[in-house]
N, C-alpha and C. Protein backbone atom coordinates (compact mmCIF):
# COMPACT_ATOMS: atom_id res chain seq x y z
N UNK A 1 0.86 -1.17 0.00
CA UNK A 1 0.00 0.00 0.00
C UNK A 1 0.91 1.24 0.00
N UNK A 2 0.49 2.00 -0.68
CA UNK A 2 1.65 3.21 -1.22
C UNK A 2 1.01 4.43 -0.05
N UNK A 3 2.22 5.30 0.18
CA UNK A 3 2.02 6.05 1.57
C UNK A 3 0.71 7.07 1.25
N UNK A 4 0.52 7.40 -0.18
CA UNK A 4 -1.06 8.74 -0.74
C UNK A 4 -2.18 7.55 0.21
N UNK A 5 -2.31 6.55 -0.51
CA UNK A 5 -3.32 5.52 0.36
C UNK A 5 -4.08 5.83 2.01
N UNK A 6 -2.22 5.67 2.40
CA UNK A 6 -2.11 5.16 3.78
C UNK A 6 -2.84 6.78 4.42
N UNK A 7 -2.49 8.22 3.78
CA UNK A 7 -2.61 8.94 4.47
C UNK A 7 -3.99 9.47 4.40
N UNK A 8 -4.31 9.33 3.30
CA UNK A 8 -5.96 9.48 2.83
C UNK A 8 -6.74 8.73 3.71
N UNK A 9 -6.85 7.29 3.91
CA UNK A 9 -7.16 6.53 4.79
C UNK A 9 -7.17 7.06 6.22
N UNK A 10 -6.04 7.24 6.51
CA UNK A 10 -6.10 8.01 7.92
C UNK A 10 -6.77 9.19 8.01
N UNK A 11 -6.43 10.13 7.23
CA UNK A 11 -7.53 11.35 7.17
C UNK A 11 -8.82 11.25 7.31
N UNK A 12 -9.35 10.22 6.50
CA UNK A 12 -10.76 10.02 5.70
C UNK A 12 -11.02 9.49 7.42
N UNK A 13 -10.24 8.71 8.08
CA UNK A 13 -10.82 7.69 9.15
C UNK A 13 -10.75 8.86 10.81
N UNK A 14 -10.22 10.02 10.43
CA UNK A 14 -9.99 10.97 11.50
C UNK A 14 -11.31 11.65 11.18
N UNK A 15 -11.50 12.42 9.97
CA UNK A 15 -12.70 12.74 9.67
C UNK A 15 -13.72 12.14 9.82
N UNK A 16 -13.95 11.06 9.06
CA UNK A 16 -15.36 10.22 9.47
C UNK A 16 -15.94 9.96 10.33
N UNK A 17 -14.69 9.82 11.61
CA UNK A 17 -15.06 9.65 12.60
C UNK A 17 -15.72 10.47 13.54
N UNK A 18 -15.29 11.90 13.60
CA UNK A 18 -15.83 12.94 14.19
C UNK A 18 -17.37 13.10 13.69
N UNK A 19 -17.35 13.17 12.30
CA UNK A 19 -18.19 13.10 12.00
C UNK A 19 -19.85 12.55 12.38
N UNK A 20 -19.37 11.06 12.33
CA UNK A 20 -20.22 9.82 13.22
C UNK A 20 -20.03 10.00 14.06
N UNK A 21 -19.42 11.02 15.59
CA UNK A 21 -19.78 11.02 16.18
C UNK A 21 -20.55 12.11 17.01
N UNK A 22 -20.75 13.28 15.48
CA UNK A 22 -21.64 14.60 15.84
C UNK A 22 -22.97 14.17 15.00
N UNK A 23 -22.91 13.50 14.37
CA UNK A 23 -24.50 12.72 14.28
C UNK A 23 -25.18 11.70 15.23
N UNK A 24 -23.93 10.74 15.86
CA UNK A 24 -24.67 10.42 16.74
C UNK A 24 -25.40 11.07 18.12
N UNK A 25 -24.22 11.80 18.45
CA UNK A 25 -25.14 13.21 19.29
C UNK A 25 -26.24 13.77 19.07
N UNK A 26 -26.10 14.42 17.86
CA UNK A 26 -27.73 14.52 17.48
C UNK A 26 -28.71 13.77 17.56
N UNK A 27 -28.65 12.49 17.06
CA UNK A 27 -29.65 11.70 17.44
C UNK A 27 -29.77 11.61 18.77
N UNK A 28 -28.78 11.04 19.96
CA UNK A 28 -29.09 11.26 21.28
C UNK A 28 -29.48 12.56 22.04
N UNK A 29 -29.15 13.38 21.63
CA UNK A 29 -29.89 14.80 22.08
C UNK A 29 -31.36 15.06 21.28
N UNK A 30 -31.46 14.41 20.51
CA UNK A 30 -32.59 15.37 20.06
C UNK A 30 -34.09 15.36 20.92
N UNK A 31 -34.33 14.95 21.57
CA UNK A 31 -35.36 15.41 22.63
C UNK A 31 -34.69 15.90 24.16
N UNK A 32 -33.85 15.81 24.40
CA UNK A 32 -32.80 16.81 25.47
C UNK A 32 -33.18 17.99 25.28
N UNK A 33 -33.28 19.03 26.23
CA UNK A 33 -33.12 19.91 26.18
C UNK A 33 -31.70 20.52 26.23
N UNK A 34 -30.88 20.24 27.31
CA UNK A 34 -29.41 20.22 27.44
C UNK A 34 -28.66 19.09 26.40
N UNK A 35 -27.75 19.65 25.70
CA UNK A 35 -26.81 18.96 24.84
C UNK A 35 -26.19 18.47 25.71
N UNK A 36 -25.70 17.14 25.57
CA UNK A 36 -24.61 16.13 26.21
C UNK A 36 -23.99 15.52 25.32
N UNK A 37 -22.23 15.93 25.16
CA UNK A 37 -21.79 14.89 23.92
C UNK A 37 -21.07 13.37 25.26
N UNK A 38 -21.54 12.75 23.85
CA UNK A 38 -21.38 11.17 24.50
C UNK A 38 -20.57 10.27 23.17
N UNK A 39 -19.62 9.53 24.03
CA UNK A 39 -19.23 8.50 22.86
C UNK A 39 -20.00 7.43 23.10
N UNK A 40 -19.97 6.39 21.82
CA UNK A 40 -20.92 5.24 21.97
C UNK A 40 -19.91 4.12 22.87
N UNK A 41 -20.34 2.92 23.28
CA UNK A 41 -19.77 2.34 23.67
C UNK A 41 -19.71 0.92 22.96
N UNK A 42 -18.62 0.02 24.04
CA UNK A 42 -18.91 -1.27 23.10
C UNK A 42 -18.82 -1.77 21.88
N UNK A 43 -19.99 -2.33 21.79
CA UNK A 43 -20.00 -2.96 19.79
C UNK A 43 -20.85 -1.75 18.91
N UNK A 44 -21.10 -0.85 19.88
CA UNK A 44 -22.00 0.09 19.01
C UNK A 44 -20.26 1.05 18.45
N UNK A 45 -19.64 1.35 19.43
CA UNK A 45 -18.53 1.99 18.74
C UNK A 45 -17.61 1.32 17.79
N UNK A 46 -17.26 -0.05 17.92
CA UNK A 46 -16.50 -0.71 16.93
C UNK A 46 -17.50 -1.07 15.90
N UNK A 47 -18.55 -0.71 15.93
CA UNK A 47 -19.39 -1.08 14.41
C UNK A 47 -18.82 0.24 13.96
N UNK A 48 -19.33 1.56 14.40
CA UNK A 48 -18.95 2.56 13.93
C UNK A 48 -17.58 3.15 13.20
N UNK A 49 -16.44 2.75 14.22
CA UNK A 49 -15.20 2.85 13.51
C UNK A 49 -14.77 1.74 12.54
N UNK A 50 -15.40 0.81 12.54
CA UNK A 50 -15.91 0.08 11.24
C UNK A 50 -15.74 0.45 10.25
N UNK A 51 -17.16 0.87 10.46
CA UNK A 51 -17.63 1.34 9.15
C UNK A 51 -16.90 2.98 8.42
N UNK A 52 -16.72 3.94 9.39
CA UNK A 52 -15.64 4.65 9.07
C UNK A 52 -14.29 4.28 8.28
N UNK A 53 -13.85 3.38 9.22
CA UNK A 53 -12.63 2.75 8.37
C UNK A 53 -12.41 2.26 6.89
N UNK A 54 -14.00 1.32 6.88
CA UNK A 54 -14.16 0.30 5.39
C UNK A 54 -14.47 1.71 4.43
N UNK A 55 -14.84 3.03 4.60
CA UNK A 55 -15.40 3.62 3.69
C UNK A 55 -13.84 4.94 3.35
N UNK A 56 -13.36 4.79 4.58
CA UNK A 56 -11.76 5.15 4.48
C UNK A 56 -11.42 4.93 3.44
N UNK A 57 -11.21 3.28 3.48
CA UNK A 57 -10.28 2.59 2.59
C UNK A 57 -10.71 2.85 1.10
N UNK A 58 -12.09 2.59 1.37
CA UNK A 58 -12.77 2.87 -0.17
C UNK A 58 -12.14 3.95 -0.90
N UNK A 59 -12.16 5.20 0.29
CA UNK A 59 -11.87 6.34 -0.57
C UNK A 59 -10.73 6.56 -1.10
N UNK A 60 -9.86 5.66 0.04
CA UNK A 60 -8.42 6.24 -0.90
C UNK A 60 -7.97 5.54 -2.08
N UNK A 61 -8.85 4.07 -1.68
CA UNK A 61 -8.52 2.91 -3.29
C UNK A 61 -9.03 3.69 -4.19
N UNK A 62 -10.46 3.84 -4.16
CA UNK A 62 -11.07 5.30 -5.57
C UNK A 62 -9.79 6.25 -5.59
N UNK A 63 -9.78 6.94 -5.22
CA UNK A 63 -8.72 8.18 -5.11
C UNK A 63 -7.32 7.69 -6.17
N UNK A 64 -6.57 6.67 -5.82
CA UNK A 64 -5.99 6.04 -6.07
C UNK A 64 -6.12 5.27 -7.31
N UNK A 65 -6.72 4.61 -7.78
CA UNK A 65 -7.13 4.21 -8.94
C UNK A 65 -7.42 5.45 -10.02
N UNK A 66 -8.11 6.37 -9.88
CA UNK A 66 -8.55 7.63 -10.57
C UNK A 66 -7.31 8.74 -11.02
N UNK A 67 -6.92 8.66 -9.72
CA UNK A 67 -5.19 9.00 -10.01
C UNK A 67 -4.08 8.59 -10.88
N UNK A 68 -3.99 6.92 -10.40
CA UNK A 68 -3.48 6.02 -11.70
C UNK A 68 -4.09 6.45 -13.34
N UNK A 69 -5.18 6.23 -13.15
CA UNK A 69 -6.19 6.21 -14.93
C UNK A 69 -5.68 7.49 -14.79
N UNK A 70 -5.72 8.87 -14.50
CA UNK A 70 -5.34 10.01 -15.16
C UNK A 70 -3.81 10.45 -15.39
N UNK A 71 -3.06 9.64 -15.17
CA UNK A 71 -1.55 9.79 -14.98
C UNK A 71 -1.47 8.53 -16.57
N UNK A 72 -2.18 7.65 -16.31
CA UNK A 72 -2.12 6.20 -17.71
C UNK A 72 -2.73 7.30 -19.10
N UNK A 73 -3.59 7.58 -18.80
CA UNK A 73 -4.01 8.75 -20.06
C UNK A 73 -3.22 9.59 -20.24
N UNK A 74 -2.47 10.23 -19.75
CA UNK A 74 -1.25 12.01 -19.76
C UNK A 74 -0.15 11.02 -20.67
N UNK A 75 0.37 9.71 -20.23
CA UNK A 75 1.30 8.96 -20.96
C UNK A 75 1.16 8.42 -22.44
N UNK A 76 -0.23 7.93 -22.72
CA UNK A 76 -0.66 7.30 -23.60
C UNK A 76 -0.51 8.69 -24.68
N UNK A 77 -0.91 9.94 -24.11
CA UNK A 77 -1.95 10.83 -25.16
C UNK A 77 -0.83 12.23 -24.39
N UNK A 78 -0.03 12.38 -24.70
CA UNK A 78 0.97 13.41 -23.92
C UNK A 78 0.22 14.64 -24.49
N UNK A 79 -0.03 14.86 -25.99
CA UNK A 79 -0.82 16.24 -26.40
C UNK A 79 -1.79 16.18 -25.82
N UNK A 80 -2.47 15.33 -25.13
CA UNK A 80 -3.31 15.50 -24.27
C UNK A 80 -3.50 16.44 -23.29
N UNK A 81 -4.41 17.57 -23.35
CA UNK A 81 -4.36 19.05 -22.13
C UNK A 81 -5.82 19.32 -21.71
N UNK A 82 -5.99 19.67 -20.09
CA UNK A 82 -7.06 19.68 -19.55
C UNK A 82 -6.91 20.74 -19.88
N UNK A 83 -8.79 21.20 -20.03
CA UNK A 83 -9.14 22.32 -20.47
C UNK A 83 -9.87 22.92 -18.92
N UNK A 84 -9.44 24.15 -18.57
CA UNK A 84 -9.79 24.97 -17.27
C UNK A 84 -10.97 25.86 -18.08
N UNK A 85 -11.98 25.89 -17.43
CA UNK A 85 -12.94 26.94 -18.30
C UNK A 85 -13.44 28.01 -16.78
């Protein structure tokens, strides 16, 4: 696994995570009157960083692959030039 991967992954899995865990707040606050942030516990949190993680990975394999194909096209087709409009 090449280090763009590794760091995207980690990003994506630092992000996501906060993320999932200011939605899950919301859902637990939303009839509260007082906000309380709470982490989940248990298997409810390792489902969560789970699923953060698996969609991590996703992103940086996409990322990564898309990267490859546009670097395989610039070689194939060098007069090849993106057009900025």
């Amino acid at each position: 696994m090449n280090k763009k991967v590794l760091i995207i992954t980690g990003a994506g899995l630092a992000i996501g995570l906060a993320e999932a865990l200011i939605y899950y707040n919301l859902g637990k606050n939303e009839k509260n009157e007082k906000f309380k942030f709470q982490i989940p516990k248990g298997k409810e949190l390792l489902k969560t960083a789970g699923i953060v993680l698996i969609t991590s990975v996703a992103t940086a394999s996409l990322s990564n692959l898309i990267e490859k194909s546009l670097e395989e096209d610039s070689i194939i087709n060098p007069s090849s030039k993106l057009v900025t409009v």
